[in-house]
C-alpha atoms as a PDB file:
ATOM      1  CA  UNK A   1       8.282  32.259  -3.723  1.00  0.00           C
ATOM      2  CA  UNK A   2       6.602  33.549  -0.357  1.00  0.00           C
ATOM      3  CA  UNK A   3       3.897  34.849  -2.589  1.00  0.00           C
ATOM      4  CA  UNK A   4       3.226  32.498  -4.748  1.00  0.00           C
ATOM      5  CA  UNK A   5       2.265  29.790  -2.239  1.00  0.00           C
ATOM      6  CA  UNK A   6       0.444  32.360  -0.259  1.00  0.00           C
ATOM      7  CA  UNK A   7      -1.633  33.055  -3.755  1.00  0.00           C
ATOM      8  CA  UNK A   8      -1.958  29.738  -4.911  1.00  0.00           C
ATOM      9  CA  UNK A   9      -2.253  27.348  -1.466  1.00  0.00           C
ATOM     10  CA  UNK A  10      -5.301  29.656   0.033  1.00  0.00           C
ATOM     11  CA  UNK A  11      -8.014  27.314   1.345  1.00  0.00           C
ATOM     12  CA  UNK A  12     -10.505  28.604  -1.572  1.00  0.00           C
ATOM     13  CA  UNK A  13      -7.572  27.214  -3.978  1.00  0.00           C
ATOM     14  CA  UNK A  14      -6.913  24.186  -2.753  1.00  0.00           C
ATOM     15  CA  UNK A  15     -10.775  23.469  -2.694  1.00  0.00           C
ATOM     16  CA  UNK A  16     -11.198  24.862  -6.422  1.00  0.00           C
ATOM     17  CA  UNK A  17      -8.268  22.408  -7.445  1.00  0.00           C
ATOM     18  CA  UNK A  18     -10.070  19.495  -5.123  1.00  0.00           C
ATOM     19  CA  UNK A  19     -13.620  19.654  -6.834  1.00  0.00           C
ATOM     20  CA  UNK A  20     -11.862  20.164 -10.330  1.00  0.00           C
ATOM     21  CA  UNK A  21     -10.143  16.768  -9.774  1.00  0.00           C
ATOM     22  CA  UNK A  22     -13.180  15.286  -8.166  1.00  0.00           C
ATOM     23  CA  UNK A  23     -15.641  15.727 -11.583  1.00  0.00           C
ATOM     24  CA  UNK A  24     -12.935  14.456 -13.334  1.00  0.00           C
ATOM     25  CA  UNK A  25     -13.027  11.252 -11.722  1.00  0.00           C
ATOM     26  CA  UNK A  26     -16.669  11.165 -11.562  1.00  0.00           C
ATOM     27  CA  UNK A  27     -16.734  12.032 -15.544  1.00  0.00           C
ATOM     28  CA  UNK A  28     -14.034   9.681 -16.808  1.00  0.00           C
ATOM     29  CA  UNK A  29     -13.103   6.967 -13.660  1.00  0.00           C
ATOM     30  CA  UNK A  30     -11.621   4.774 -16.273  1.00  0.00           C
ATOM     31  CA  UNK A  31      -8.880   6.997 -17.576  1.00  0.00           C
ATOM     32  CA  UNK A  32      -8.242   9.034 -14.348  1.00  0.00           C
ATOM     33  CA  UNK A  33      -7.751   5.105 -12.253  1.00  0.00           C
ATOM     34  CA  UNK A  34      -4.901   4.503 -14.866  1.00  0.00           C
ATOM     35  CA  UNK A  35      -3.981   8.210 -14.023  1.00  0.00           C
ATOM     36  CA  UNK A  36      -3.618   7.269 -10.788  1.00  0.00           C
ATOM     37  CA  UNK A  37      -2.605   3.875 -10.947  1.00  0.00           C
ATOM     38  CA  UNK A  38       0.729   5.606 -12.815  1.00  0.00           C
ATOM     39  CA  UNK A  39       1.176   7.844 -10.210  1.00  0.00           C
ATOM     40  CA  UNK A  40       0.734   5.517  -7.039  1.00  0.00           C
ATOM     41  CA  UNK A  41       3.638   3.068  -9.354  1.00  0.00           C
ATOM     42  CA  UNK A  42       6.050   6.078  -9.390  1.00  0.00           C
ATOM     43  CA  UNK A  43       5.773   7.539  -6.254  1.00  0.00           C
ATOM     44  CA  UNK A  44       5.736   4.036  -4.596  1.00  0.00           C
ATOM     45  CA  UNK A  45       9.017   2.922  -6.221  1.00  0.00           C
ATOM     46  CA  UNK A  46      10.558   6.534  -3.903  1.00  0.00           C
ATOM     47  CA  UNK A  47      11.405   5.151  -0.124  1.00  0.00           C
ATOM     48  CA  UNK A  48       9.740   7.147   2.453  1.00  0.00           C
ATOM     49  CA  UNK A  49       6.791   8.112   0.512  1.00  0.00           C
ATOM     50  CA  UNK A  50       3.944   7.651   3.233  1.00  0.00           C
ATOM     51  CA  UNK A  51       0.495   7.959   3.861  1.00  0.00           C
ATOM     52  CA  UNK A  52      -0.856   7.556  -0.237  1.00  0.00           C
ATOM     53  CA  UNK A  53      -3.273   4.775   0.498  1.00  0.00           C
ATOM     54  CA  UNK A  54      -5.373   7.453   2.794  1.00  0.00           C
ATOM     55  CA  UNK A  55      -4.807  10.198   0.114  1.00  0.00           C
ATOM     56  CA  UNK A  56      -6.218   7.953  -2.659  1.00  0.00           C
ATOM     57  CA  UNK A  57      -9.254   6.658  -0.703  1.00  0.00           C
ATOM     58  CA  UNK A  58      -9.994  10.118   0.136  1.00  0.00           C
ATOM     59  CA  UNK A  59      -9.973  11.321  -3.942  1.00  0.00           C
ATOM     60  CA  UNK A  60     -11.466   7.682  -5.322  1.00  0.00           C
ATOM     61  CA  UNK A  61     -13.777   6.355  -2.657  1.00  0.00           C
ATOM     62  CA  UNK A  62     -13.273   2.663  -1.003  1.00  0.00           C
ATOM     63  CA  UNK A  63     -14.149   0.555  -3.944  1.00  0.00           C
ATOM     64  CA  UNK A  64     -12.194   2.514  -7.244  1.00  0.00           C
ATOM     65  CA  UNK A  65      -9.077   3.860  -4.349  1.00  0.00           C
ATOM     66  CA  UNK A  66      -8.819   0.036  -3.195  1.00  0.00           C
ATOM     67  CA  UNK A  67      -8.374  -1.106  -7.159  1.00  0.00           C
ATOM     68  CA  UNK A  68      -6.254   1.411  -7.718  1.00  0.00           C
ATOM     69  CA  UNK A  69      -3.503   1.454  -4.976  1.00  0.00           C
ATOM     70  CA  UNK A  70      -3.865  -2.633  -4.919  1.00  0.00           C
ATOM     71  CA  UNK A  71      -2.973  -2.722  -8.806  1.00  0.00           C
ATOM     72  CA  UNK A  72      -0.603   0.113  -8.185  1.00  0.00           C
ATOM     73  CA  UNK A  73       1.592  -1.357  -5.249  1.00  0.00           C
ATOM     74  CA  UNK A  74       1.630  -4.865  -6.964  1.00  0.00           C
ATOM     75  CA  UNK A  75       3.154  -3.352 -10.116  1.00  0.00           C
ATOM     76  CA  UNK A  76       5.588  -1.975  -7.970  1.00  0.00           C
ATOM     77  CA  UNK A  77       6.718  -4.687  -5.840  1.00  0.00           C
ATOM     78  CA  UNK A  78       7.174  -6.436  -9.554  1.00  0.00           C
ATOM     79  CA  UNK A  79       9.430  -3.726 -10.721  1.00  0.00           C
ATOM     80  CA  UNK A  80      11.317  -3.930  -7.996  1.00  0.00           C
ATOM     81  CA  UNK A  81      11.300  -8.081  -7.745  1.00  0.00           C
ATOM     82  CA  UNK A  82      12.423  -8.040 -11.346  1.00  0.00           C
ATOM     83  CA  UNK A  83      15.627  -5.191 -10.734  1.00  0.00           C
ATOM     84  CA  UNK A  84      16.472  -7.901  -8.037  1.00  0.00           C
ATOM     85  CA  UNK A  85      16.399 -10.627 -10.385  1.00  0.00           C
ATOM     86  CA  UNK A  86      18.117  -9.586 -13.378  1.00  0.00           C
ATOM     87  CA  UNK A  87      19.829  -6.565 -11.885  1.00  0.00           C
ATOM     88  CA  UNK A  88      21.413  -6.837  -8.041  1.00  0.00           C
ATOM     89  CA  UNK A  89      20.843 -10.297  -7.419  1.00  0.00           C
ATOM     90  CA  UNK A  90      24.235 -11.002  -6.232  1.00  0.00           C
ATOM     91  CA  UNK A  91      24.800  -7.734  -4.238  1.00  0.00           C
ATOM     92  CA  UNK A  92      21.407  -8.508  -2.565  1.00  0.00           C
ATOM     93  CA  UNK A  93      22.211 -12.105  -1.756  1.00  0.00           C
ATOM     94  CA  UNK A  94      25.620 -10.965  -0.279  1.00  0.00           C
ATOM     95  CA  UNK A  95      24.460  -8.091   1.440  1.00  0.00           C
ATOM     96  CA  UNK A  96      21.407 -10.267   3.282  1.00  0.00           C
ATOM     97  CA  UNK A  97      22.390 -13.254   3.495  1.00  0.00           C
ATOM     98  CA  UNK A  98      21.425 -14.316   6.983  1.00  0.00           C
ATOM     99  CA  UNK A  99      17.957 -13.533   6.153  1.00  0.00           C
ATOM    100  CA  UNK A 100      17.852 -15.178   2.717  1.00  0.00           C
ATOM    101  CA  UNK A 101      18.935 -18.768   4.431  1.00  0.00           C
ATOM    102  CA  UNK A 102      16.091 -18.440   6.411  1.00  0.00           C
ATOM    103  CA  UNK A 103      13.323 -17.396   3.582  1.00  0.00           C
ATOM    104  CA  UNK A 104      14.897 -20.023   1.131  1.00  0.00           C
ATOM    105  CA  UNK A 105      14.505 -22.302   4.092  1.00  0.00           C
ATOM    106  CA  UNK A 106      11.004 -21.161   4.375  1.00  0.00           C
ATOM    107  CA  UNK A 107      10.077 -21.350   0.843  1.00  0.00           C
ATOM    108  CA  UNK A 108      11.932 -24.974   0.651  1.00  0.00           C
ATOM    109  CA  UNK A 109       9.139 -26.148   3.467  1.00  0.00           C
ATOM    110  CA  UNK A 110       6.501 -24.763   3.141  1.00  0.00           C
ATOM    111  CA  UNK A 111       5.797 -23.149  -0.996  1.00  0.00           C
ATOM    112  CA  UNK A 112       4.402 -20.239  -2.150  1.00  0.00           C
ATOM    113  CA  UNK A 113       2.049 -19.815   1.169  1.00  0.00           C
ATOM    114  CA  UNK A 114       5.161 -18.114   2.569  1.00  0.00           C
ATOM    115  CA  UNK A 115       4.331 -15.079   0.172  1.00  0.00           C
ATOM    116  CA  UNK A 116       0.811 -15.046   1.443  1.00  0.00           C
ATOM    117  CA  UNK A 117       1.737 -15.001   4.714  1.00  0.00           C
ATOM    118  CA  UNK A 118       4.573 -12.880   4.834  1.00  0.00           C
ATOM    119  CA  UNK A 119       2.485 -10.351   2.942  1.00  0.00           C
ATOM    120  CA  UNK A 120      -0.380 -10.723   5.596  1.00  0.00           C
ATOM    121  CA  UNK A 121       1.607 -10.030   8.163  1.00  0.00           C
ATOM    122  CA  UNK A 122       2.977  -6.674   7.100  1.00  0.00           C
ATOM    123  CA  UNK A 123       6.787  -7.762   6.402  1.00  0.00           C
ATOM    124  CA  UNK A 124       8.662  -4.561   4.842  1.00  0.00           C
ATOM    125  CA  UNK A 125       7.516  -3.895   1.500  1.00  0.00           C
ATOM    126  CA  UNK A 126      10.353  -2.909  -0.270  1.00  0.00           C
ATOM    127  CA  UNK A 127      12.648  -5.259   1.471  1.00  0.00           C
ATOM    128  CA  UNK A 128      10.817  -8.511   0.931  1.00  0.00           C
ATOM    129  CA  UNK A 129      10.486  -7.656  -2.986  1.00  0.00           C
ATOM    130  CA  UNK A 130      14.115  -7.757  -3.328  1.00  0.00           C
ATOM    131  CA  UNK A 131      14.945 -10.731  -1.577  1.00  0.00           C
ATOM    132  CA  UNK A 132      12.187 -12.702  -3.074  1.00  0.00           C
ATOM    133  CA  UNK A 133      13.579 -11.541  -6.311  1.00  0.00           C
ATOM    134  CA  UNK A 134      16.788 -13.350  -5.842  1.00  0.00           C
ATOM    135  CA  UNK A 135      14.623 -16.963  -5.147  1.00  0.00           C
ATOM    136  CA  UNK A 136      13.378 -19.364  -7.102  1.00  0.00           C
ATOM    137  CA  UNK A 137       9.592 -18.220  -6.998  1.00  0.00           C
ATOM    138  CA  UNK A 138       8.182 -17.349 -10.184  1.00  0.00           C
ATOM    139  CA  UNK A 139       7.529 -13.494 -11.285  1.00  0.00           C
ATOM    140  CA  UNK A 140       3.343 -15.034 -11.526  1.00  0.00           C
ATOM    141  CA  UNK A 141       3.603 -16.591  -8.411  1.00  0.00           C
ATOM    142  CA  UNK A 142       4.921 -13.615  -6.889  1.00  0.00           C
ATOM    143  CA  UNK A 143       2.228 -11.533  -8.693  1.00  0.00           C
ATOM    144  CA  UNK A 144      -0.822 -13.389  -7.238  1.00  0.00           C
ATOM    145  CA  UNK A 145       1.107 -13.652  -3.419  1.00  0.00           C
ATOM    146  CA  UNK A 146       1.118  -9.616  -3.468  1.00  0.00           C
ATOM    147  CA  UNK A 147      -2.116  -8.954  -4.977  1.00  0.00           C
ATOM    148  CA  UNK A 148      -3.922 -10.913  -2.637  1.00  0.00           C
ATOM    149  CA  UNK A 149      -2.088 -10.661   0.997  1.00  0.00           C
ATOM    150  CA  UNK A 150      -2.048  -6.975   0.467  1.00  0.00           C
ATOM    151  CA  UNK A 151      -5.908  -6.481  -0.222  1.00  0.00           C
ATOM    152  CA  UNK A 152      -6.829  -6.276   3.765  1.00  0.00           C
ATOM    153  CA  UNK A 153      -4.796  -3.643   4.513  1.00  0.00           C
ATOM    154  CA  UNK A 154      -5.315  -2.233   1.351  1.00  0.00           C
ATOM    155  CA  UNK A 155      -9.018  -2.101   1.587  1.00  0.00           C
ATOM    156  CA  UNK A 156      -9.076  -0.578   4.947  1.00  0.00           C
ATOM    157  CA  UNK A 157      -6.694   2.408   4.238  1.00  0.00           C
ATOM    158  CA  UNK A 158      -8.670   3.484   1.233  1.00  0.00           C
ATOM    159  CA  UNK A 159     -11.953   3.172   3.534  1.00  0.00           C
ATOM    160  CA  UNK A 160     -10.751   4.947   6.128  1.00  0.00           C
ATOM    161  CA  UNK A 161      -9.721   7.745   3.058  1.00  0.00           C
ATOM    162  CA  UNK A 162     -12.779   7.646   1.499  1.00  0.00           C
ATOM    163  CA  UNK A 163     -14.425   8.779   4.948  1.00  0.00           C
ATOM    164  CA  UNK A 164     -12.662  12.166   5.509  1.00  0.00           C
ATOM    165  CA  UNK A 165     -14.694  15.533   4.948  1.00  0.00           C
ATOM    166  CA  UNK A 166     -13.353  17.037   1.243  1.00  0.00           C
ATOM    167  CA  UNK A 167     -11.719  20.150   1.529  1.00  0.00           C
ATOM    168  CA  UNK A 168     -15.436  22.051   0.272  1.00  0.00           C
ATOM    169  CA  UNK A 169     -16.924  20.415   3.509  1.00  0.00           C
ATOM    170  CA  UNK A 170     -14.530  21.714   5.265  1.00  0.00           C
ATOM    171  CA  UNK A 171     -14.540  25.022   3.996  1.00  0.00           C
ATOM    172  CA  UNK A 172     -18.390  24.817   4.874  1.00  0.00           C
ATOM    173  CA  UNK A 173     -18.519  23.555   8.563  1.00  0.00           C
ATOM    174  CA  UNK A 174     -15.040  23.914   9.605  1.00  0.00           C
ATOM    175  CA  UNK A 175     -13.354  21.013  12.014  1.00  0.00           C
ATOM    176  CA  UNK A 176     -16.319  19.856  12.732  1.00  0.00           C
ATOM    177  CA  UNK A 177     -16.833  18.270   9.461  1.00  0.00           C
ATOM    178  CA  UNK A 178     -14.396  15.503  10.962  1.00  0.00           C
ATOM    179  CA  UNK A 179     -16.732  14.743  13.714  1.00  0.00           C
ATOM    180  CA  UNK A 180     -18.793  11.785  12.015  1.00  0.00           C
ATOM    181  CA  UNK A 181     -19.597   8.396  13.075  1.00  0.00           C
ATOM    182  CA  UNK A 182     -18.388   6.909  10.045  1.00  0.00           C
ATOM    183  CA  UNK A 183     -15.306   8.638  10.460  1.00  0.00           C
ATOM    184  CA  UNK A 184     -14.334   7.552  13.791  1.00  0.00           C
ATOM    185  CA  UNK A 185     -15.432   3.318  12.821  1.00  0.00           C
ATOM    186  CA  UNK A 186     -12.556   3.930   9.979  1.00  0.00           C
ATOM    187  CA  UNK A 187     -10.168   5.281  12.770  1.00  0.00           C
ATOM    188  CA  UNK A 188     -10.994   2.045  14.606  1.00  0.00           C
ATOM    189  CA  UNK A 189     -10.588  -0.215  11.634  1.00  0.00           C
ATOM    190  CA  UNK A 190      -7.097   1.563  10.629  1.00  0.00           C
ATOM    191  CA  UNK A 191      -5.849   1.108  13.901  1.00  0.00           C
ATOM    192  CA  UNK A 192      -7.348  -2.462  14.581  1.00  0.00           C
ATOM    193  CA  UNK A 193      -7.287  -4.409  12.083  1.00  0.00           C
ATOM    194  CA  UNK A 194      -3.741  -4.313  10.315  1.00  0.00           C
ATOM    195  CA  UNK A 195      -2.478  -5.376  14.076  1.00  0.00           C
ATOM    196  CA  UNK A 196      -5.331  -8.112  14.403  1.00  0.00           C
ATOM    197  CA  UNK A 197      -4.206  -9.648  11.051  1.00  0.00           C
ATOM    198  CA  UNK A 198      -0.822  -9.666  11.816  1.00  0.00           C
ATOM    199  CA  UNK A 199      -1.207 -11.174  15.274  1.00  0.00           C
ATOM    200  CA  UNK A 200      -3.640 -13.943  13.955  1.00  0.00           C
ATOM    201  CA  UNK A 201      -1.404 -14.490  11.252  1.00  0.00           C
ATOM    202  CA  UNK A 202       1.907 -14.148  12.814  1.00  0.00           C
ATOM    203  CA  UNK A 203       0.529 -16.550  15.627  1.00  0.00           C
ATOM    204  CA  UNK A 204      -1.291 -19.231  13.161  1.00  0.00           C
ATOM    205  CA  UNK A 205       2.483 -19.757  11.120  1.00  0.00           C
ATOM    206  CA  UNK A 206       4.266 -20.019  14.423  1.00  0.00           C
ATOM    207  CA  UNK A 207       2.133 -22.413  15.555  1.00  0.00           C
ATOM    208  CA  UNK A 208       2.433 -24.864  12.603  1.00  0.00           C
ATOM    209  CA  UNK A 209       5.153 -24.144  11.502  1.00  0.00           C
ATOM    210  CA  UNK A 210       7.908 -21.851  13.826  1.00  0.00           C
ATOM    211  CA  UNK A 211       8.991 -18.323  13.437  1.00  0.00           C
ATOM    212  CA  UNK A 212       8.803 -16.451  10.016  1.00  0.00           C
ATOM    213  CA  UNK A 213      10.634 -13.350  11.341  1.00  0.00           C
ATOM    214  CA  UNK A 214      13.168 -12.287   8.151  1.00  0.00           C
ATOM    215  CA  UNK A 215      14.038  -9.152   9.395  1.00  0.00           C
ATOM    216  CA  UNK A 216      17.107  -9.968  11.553  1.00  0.00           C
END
């Protein structure tokens, strides 16, 4: 096994592998976003799979990486509403209740903007498509909610992929392929931004309307 990675994870490998992939997308970017789009919907639906929005901005660029893990993520978070609908809707309700009074209490209030905001503000993924699963909120109301409050953050991860050197630049010039100006403004924006929206939006709901928080 020792020898097979060592043959087949050289640097000159991995780059061979990354440029292959590249033309591809660059030849057919159709077929290789539903590729992709397949992929992010599989690997999403796995807990603790980390870090893909980067990886896909990196291989598809801001605009096609943004479509892509957008589409990919709301397919998901349907899957997943729909399992808690038809599926575990009683086991979910039982085993979260305390939080459920308060996000049918929300939803009672104040509508479908709770999706919006909720989504905004960076509530746990996986977690809020199960309990919204078990509400009233319709599986097109819940599609539109996700698609759009998930587009900031979203659109900033697959910029800030889109940035990094590919593996032949790095090959090339080394580390300091990472030193680059539009590098570092995507290390800002990755850092900033998802904590500015939440604040603003976090802050705005409490303000009008009290504390969103479903989590304990």
């Amino acid at each position: 096994m020792y020898w097979v990675l060592r043959r087949h994870l050289t640097l000159e490998s991995l780059v061979e592998h990354e440029s292959l992939l590249r033309h591809r997308i660059e030849q057919a970017p159709l077929k290789m976003a539903f590729f992709g789009f397949a992929i992010y919907v599989a690997v999403t639906l796995i807990p603790g799979t980390a870090g893909k929005a980067v990886v896909f901005g990196w291989l598809y660029g801001a605009v096609l990486g943004t479509i892509v893990i957008n589409s990919a993520l709301t397919a998901a978070a349907l899957i997943m509403f729909a399992i808690s609908r038809y599926f575990l809707r009683d086991l979910v309700r039982y085993r979260f209740e305390p939080q459920l009074r308060r996000l049918d209490a929300q939803l009672d209030r104040h509508g479908t903007t709770v999706l919006l905001v909720l989504r905004l503000a960076h509530t746990p993924y996986t977690l809020l498509n199960y309990l919204l699963g078990t509400t009233e909120m319709s599986m097109s109301t819940f599609w539109w909610g996700t698609q759009l409050g998930m587009l900031p953050a979203n659109a900033v991860l697959a910029y800030a992929g889109s940035r990094l050197p590919s593996l032949t630049e790095v090959s090339r010039h080394g580390l300091s392929s990472l030193l680059t100006i539009d590098l570092a403004v995507a290390l800002v924006l990755l850092s900033c931004v998802p904590l500015v929206v939440q604040y603003s939006v976090t802050a705005f709901w409490r303000r009008r309307h009290g504390d969103m928080n479903i989590r304990d």
